[in-house]
Protein backbone atom coordinates (compact mmCIF):
# COMPACT_ATOMS: atom_id res chain seq x y z
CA UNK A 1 -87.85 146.57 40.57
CA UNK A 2 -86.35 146.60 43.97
CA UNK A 3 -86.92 150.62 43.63
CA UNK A 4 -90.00 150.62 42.47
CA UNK A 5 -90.77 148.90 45.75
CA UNK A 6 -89.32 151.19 47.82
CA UNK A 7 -90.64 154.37 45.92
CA UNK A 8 -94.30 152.80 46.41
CA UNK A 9 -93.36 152.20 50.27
CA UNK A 10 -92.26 156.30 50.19
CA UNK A 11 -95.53 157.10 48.36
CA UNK A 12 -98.12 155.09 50.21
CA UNK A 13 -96.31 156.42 53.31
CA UNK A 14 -96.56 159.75 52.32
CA UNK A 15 -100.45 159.24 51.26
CA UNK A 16 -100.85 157.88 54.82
CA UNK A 17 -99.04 161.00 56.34
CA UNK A 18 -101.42 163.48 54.23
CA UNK A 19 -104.98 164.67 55.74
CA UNK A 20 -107.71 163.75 53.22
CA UNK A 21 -108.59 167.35 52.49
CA UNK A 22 -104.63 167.79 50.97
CA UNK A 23 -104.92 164.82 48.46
CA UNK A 24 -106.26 166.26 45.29
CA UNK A 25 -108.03 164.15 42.07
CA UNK A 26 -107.13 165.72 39.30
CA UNK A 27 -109.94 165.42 36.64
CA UNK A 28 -107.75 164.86 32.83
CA UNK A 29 -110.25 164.22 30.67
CA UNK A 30 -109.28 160.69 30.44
CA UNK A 31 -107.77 159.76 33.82
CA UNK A 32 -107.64 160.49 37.03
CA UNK A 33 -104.32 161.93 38.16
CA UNK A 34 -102.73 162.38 41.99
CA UNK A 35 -99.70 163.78 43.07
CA UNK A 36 -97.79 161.39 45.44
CA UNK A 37 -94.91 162.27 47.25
CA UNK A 38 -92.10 160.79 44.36
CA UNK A 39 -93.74 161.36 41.32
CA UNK A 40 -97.61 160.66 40.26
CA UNK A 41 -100.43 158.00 39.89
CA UNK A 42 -102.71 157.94 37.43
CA UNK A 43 -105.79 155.18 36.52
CA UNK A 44 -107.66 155.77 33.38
CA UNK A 45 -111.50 156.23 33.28
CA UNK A 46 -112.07 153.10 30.99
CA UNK A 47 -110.98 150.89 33.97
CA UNK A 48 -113.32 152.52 36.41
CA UNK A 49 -116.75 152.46 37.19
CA UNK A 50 -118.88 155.13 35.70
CA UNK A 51 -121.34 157.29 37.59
CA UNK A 52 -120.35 156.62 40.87
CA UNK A 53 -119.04 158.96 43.33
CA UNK A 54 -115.08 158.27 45.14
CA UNK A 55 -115.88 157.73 49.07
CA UNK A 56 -112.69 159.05 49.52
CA UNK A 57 -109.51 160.51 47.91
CA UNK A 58 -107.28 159.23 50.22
CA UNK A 59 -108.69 155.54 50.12
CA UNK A 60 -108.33 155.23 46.06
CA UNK A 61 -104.80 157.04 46.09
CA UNK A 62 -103.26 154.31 48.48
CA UNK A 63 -105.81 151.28 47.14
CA UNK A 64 -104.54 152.52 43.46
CA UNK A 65 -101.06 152.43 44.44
CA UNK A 66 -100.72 148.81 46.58
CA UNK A 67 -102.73 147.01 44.15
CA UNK A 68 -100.83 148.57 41.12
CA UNK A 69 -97.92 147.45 42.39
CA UNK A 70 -98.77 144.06 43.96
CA UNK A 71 -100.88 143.49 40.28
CA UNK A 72 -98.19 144.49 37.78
CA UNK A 73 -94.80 145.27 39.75
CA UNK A 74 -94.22 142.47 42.04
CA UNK A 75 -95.85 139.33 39.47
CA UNK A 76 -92.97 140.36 36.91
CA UNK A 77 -90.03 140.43 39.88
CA UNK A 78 -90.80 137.42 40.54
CA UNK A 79 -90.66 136.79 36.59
CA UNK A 80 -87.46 138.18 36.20
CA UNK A 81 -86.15 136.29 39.30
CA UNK A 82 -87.06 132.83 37.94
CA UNK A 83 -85.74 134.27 34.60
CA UNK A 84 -81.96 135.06 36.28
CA UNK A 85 -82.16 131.42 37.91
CA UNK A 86 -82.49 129.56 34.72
CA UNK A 87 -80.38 131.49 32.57
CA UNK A 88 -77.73 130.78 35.82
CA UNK A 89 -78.53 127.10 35.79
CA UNK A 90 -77.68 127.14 31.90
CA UNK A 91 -74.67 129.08 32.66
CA UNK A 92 -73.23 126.87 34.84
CA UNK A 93 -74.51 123.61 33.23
CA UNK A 94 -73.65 124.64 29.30
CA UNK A 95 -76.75 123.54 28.36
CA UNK A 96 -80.44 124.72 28.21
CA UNK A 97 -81.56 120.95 28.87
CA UNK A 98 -81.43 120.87 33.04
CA UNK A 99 -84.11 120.22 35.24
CA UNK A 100 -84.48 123.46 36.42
CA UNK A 101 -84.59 125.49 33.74
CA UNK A 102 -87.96 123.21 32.76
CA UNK A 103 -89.28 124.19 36.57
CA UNK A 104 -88.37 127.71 35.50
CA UNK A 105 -89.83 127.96 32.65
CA UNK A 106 -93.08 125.98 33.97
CA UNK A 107 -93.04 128.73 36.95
CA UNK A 108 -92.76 131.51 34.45
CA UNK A 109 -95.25 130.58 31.85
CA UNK A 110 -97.91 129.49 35.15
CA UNK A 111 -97.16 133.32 36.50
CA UNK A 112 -97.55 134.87 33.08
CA UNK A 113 -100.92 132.88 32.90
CA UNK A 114 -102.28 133.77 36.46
CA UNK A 115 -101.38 137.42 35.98
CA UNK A 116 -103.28 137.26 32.63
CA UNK A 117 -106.06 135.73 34.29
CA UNK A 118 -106.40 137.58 37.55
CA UNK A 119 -104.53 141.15 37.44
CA UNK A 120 -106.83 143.93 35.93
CA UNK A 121 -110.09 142.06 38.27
CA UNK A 122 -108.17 142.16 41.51
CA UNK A 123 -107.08 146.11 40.37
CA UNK A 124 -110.27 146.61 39.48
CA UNK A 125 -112.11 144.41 42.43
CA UNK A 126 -109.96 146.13 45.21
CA UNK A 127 -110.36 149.80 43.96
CA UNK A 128 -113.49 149.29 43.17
CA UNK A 129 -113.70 148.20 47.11
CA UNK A 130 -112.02 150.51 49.00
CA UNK A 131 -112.53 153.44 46.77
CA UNK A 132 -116.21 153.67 45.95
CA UNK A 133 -117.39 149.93 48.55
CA UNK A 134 -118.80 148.78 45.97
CA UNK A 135 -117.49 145.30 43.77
CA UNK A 136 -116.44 146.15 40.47
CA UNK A 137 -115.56 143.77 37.69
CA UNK A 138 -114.90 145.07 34.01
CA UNK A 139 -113.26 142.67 31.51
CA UNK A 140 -110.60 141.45 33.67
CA UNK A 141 -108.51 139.75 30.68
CA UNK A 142 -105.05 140.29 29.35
CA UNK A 143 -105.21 137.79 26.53
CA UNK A 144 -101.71 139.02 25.66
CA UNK A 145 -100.33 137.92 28.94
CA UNK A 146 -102.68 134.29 28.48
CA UNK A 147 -101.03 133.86 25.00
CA UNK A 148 -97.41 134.76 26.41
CA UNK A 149 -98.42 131.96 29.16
CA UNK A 150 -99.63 129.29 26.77
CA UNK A 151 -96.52 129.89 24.74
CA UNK A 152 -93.70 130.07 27.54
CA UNK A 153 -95.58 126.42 28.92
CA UNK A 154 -95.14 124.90 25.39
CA UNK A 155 -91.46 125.73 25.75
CA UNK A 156 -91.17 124.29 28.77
CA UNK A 157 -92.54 121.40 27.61
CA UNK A 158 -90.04 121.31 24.34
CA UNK A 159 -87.37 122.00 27.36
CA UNK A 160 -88.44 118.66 29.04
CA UNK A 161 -88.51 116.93 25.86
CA UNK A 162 -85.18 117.87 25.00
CA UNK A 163 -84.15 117.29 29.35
CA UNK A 164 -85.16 113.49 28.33
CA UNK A 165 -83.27 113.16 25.14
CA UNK A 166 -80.70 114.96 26.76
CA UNK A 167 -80.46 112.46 29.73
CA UNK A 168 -80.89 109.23 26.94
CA UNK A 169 -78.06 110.77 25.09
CA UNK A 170 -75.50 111.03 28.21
CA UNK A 171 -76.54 107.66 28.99
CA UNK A 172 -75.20 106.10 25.57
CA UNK A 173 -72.02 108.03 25.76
């Protein structure tokens, strides 16, 4: 992840460095597709508007690559951070039923949720902004990534559950 966030530092640097007339849309059929300096981007039609006209090339190559990146990069570091502190915590505690791995796992399930909510409109929003200045807003819903929520909150509360009988058991002993 850490790479991915310097290879999108590299590219939108590069996109910066390029004159407008050198940055080149390529029309596939089904996206559109841009060389960047480490690789490629490419954003599919059916999350675009249709019939209008790119103000610039330059302004969607560097608005498609910070938002894809702050959308679905940097929500899922943070993830997999929160992920490696809890599965720490049980480490060093022996046992799933701590404190913080019910904070994790609340953080985790809330960020899966949000991302679910809020990713593909803000892509969408911001492109739509900087690339053609105009708001766009297209079914901006990952139910999959509202269901994962929903589900990684009802662990969390099974976690706490189990944090209380945990602490009631300790007690007796």
């Amino acid at each position: 992840m850490i790479l991915r966030f310097v290879l999108m530092l590299i590219n939108v640097v590069g996109l910066c460095a390029l004159p407008e007339s050198e940055i080149e849309l390529v029309d596939t059929g089904y996206s559109y597709r841009f060389e960047m300096a480490l690789g490629y981007g490419q954003y599919r039609y059916d999350e675009l508007m249709t019939g209008m006209e790119l103000v610039s090339n330059k302004a969607f190559c560097i608005a498609f690559t910070l938002l894809s990146y702050l959308t679905k990069d940097l929500p899922f570091l943070i993830i997999l951070l929160c992920l490696r502190r809890m599965l720490n915590g049980i480490r060093n505690s022996h046992s799933p039923f701590v404190p913080q791995s019910v904070i994790d796992t609340q953080l985790i399930g809330r960020l899966l949720l949000l991302t679910g909510f809020f990713r593909t409109g803000i892509l969408q929003m911001g492109i739509g902004l900087l690339a053609f200045h105009r708001p766009y807003l297209m079914n901006p819903l990952e139910f999959s990534l509202i269901f994962s929520g929903v589900v990684v909150l009802l662990a969390g509360d099974i976690l706490k559950q189990g944090c209380e009988f945990q602490e009631f058991s300790d007690e007796t002993l």
